[in-house]
N, C-alpha and C. Protein backbone atom coordinates (compact mmCIF):
# COMPACT_ATOMS: atom_id res chain seq x y z
N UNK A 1 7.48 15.12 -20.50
CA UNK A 1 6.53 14.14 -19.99
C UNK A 1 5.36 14.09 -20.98
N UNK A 2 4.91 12.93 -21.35
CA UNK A 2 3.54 12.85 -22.33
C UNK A 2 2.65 12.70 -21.67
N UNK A 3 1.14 13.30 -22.40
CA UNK A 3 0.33 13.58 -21.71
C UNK A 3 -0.52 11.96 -21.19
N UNK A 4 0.36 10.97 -21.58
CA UNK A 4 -0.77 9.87 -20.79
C UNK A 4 -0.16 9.44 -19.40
N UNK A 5 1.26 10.23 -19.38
CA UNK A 5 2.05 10.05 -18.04
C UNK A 5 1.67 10.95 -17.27
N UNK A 6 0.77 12.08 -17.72
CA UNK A 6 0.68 13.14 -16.99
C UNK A 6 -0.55 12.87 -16.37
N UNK A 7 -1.42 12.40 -17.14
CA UNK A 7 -2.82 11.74 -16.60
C UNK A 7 -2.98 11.12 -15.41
N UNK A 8 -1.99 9.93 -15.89
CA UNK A 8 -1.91 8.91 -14.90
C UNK A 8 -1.38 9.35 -13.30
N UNK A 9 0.12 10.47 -13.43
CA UNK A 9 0.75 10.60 -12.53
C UNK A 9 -0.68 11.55 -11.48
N UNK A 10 -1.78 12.38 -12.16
CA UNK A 10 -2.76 13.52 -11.56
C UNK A 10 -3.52 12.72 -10.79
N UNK A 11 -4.22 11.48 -11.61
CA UNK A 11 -4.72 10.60 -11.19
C UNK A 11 -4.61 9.80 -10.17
N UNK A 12 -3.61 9.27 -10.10
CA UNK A 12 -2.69 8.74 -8.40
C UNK A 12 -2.62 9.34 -7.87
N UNK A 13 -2.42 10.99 -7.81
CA UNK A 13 -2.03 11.98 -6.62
C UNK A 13 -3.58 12.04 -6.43
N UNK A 14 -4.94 12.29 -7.19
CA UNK A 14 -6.09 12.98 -6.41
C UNK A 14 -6.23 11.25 -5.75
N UNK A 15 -5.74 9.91 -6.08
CA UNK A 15 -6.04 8.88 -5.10
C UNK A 15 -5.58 9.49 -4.02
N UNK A 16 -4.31 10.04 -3.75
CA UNK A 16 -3.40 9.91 -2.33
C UNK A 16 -4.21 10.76 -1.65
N UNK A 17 -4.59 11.98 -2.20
CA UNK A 17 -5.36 12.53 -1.46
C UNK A 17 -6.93 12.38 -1.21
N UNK A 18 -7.63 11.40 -1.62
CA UNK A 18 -8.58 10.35 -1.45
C UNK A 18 -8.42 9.78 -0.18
N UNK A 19 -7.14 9.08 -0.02
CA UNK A 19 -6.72 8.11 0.67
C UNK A 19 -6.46 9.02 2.19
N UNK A 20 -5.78 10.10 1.54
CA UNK A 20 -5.33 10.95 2.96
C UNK A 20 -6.26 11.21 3.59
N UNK A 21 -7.65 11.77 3.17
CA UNK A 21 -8.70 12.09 3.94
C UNK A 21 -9.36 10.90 4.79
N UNK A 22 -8.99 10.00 4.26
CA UNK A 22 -9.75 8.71 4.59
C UNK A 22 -9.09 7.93 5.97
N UNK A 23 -7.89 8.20 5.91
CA UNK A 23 -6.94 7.94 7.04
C UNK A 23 -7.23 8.92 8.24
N UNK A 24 -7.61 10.18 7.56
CA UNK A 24 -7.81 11.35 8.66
C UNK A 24 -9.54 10.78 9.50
N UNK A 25 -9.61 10.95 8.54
CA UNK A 25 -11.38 10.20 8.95
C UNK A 25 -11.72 8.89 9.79
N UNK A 26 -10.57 8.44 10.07
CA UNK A 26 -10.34 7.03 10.75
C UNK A 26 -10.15 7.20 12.01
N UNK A 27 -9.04 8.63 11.81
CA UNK A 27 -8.67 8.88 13.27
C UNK A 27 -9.68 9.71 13.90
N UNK A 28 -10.70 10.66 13.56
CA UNK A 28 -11.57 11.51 13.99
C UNK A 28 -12.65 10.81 14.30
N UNK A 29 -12.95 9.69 13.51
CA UNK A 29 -14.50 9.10 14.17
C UNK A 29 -13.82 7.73 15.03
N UNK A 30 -12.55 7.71 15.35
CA UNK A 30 -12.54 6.56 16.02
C UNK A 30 -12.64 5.68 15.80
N UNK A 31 -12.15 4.92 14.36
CA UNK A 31 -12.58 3.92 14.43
C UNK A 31 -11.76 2.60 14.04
N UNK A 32 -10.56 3.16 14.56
CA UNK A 32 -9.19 2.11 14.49
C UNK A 32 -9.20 1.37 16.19
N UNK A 33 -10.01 1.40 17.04
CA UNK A 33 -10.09 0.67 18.08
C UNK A 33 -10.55 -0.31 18.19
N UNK A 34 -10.98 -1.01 16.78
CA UNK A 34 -11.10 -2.63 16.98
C UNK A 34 -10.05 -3.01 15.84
N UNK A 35 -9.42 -4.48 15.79
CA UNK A 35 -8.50 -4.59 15.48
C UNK A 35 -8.86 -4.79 13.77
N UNK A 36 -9.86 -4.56 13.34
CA UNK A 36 -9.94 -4.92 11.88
C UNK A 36 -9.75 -3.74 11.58
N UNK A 37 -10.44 -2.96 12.38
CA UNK A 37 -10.42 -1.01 12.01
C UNK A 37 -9.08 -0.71 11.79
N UNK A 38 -7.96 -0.97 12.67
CA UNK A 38 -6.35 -0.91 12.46
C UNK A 38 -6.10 -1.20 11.47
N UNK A 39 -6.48 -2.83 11.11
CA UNK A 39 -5.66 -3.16 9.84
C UNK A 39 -6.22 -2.21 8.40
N UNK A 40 -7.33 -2.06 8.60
CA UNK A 40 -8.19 -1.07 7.57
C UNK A 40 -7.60 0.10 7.05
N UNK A 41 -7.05 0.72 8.27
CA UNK A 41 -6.49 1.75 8.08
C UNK A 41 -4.92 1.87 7.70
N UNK A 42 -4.48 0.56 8.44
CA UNK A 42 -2.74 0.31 7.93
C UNK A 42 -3.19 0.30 6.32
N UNK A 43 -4.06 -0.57 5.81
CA UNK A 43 -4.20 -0.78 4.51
C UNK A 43 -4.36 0.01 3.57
N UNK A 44 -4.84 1.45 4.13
CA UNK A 44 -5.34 3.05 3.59
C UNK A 44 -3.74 3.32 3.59
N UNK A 45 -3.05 2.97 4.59
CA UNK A 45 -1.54 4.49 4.45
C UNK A 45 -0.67 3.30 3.38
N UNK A 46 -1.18 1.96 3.52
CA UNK A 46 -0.16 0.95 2.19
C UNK A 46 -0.51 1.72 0.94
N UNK A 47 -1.88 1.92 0.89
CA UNK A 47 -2.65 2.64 -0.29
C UNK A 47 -2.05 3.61 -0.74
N UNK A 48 -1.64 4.72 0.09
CA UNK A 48 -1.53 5.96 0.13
C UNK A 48 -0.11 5.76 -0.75
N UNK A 49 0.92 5.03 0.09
CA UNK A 49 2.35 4.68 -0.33
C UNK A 49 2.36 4.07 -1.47
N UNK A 50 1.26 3.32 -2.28
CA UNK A 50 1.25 2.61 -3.54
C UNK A 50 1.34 3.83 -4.31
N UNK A 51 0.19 4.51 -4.47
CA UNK A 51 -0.09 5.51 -5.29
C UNK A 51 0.55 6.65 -5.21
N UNK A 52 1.51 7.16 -4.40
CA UNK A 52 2.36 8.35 -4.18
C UNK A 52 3.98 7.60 -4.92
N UNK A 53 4.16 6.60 -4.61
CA UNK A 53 5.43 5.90 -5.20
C UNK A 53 5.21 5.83 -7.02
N UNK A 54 3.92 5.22 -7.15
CA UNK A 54 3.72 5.35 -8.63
C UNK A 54 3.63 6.34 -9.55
N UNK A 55 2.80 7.31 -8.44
CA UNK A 55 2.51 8.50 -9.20
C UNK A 55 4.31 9.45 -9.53
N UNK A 56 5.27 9.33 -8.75
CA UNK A 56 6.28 9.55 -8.85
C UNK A 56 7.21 8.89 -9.76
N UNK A 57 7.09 7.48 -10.14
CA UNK A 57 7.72 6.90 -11.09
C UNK A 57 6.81 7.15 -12.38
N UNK A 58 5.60 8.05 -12.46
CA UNK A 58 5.27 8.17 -14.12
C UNK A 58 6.26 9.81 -14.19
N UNK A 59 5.80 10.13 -13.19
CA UNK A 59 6.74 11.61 -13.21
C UNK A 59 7.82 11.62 -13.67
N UNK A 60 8.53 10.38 -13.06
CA UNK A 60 10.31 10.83 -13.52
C UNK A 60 10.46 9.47 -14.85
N UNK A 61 9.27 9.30 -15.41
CA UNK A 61 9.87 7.94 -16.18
C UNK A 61 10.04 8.98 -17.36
N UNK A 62 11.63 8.26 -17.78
CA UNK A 62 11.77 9.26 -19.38
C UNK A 62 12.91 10.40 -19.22
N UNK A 63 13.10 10.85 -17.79
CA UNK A 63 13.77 12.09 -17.27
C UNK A 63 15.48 11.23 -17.34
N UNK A 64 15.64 11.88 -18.21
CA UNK A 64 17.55 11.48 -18.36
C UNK A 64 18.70 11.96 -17.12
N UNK A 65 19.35 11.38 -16.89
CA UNK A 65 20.22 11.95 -15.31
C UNK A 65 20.26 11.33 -14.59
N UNK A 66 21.38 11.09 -13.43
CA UNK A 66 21.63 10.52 -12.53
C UNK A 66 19.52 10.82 -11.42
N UNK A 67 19.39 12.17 -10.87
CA UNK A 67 18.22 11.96 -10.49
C UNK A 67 16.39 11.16 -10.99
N UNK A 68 16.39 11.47 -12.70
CA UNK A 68 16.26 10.50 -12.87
C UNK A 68 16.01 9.06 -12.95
N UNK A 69 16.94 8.92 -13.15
CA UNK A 69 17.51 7.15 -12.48
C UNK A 69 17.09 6.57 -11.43
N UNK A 70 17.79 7.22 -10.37
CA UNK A 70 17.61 7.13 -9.21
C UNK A 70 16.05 7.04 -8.67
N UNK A 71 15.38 7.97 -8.80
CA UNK A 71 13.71 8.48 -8.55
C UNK A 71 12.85 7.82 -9.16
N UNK A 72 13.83 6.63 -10.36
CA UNK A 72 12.30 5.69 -10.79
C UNK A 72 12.77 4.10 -9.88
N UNK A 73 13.84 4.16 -9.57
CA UNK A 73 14.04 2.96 -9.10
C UNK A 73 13.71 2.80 -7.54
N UNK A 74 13.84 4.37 -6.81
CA UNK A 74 13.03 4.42 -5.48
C UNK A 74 11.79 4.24 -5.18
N UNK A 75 11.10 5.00 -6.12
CA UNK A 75 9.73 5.27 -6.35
C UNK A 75 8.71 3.13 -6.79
N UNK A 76 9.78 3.01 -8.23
CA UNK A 76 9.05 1.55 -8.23
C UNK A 76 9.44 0.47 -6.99
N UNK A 77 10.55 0.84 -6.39
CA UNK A 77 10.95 -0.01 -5.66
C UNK A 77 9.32 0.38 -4.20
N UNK A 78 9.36 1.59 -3.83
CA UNK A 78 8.17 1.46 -2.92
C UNK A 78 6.67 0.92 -3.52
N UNK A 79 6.75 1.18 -4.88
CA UNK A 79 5.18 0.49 -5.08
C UNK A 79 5.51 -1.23 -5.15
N UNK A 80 6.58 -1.48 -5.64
CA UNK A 80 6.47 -3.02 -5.13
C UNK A 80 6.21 -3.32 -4.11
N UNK A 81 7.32 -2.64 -3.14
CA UNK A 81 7.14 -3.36 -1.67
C UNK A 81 5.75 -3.00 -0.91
N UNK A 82 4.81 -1.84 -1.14
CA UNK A 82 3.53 -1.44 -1.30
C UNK A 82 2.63 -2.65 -1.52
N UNK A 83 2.74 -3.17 -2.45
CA UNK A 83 1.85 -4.29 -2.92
C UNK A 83 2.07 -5.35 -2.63
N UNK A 84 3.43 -6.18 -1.94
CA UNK A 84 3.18 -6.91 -1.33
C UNK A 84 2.76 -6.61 0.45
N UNK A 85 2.91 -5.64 0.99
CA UNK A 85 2.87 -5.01 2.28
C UNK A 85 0.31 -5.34 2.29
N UNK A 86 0.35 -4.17 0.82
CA UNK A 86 -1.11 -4.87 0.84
C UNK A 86 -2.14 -6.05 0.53
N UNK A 87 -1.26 -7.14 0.09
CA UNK A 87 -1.74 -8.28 0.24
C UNK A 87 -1.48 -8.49 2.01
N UNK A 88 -0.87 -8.52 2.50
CA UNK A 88 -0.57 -9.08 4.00
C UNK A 88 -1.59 -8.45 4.52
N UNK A 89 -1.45 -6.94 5.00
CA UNK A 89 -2.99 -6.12 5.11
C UNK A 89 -4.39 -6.51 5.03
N UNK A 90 -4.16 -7.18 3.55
CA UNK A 90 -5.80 -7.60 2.91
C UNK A 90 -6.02 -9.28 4.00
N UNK A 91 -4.95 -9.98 3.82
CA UNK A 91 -5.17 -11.26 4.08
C UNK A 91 -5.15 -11.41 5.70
N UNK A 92 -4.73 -10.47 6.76
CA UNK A 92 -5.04 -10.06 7.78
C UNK A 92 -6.54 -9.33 8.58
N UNK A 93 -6.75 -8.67 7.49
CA UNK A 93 -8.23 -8.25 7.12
C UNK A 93 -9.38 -8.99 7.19
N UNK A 94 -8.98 -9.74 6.18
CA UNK A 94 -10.44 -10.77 6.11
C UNK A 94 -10.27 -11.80 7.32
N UNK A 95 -8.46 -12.20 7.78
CA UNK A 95 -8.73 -12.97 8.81
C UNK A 95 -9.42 -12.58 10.11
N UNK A 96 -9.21 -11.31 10.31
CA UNK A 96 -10.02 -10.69 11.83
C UNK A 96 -11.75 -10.17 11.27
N UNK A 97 -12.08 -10.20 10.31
CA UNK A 97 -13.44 -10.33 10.10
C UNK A 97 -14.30 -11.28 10.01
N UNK A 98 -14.02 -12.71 9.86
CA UNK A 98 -14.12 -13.99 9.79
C UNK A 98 -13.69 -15.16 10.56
N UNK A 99 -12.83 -14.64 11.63
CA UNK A 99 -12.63 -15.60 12.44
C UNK A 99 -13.36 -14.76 13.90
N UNK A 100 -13.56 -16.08 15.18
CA UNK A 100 -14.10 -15.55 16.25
C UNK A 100 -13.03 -14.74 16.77
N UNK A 101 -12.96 -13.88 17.67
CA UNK A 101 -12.56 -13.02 18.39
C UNK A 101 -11.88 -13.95 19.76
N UNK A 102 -11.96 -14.80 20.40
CA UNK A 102 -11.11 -15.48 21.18
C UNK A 102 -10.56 -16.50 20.73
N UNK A 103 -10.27 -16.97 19.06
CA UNK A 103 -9.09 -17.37 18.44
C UNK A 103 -7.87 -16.82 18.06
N UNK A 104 -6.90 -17.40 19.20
CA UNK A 104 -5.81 -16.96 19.20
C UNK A 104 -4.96 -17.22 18.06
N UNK A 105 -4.86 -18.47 18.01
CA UNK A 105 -3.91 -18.98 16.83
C UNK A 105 -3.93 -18.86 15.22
N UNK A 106 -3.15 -18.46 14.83
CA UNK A 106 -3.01 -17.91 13.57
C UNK A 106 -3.65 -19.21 12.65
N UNK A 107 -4.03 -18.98 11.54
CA UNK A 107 -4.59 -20.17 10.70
C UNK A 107 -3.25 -20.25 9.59
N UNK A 108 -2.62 -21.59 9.59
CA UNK A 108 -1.90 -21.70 8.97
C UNK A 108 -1.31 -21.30 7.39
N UNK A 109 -2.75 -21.20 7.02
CA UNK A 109 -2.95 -20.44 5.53
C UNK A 109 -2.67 -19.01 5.41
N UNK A 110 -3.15 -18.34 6.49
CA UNK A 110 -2.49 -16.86 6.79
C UNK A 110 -1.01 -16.64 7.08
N UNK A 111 -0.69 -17.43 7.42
CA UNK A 111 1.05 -17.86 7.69
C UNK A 111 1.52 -17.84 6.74
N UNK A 112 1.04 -18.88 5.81
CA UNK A 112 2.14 -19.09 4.34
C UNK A 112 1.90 -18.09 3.46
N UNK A 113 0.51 -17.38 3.02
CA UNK A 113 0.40 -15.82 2.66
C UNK A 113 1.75 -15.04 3.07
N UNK A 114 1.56 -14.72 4.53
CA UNK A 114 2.46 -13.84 4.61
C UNK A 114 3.94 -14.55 4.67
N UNK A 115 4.10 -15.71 4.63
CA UNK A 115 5.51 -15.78 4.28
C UNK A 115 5.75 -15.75 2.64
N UNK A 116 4.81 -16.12 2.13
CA UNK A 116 4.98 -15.98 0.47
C UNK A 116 5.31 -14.25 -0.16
N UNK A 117 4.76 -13.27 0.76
CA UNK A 117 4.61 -11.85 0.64
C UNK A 117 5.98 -11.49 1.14
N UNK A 118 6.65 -12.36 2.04
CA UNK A 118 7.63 -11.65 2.81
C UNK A 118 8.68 -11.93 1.95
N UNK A 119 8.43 -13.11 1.38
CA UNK A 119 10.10 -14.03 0.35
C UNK A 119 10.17 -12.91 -0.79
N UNK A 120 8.48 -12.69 -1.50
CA UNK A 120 8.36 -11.42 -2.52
C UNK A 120 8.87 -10.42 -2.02
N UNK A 121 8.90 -10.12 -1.05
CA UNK A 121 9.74 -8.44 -0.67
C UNK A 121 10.76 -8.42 -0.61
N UNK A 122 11.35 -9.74 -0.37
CA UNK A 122 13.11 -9.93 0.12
C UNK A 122 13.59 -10.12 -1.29
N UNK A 123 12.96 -10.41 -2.29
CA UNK A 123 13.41 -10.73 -3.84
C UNK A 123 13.36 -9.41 -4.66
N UNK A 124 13.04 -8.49 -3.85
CA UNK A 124 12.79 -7.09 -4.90
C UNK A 124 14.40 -6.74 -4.80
């Protein structure tokens, strides 16, 4: 492994564990009981799954072998689906921070987001 893979892979793990505390901290002060707080926090464990998938594909990038192989195509395959999972997150986000609270109906623009995110996941 070279040392700018090694960087990178240390670097993503002290994120995950950034991220882990931060998820823990969500649940201790309570503050996933309004619905933006939820998505906030779904958006912390997407986080968590970006950077633990990546940090695993610098690890095994380069490693010859069936495991190998295998462990970069799992690994990139979760940070893709990661990143489209946190656009939906994000664009759910800003919708419950910005819209009133007894609007029910989805805004059509949030719709085609997440169907544009969903066609990207089904294409990986």
């Amino acid at each position: 492994m070279s040392l700018n893979a090694l960087v990178q892979a240390i670097s993503e793990l002290c994120g995950c564990v950034i991220c882990f505390f931060i998820i823990i901290s969500f649940g201790v002060r309570r503050e996933y009981t309004s619905r933006s707080g939820r998505i906030m926090m779904w958006m912390y464990v997407v986080i968590f799954t970006l950077l633990f998938s990546d940090a695993f594909a610098w690890i095994y990038r380069g490693v010859e072998g069936t495991t190998g192989y295998w462990m970069v195509r799992i690994s990139n395959f979760g940070a893709f689906l990661s990143s489209y999972s946190l656009l939906v997150f994000y664009t759910l986000f800003l919708y419950s921070r910005f819209t009133p609270a007894e609007q029910k109906k989805m805004n059509p623009w949030v719709n085609f987001i997440i169907l544009i995110c969903i066609a990207g996941a089904m294409a990986l």
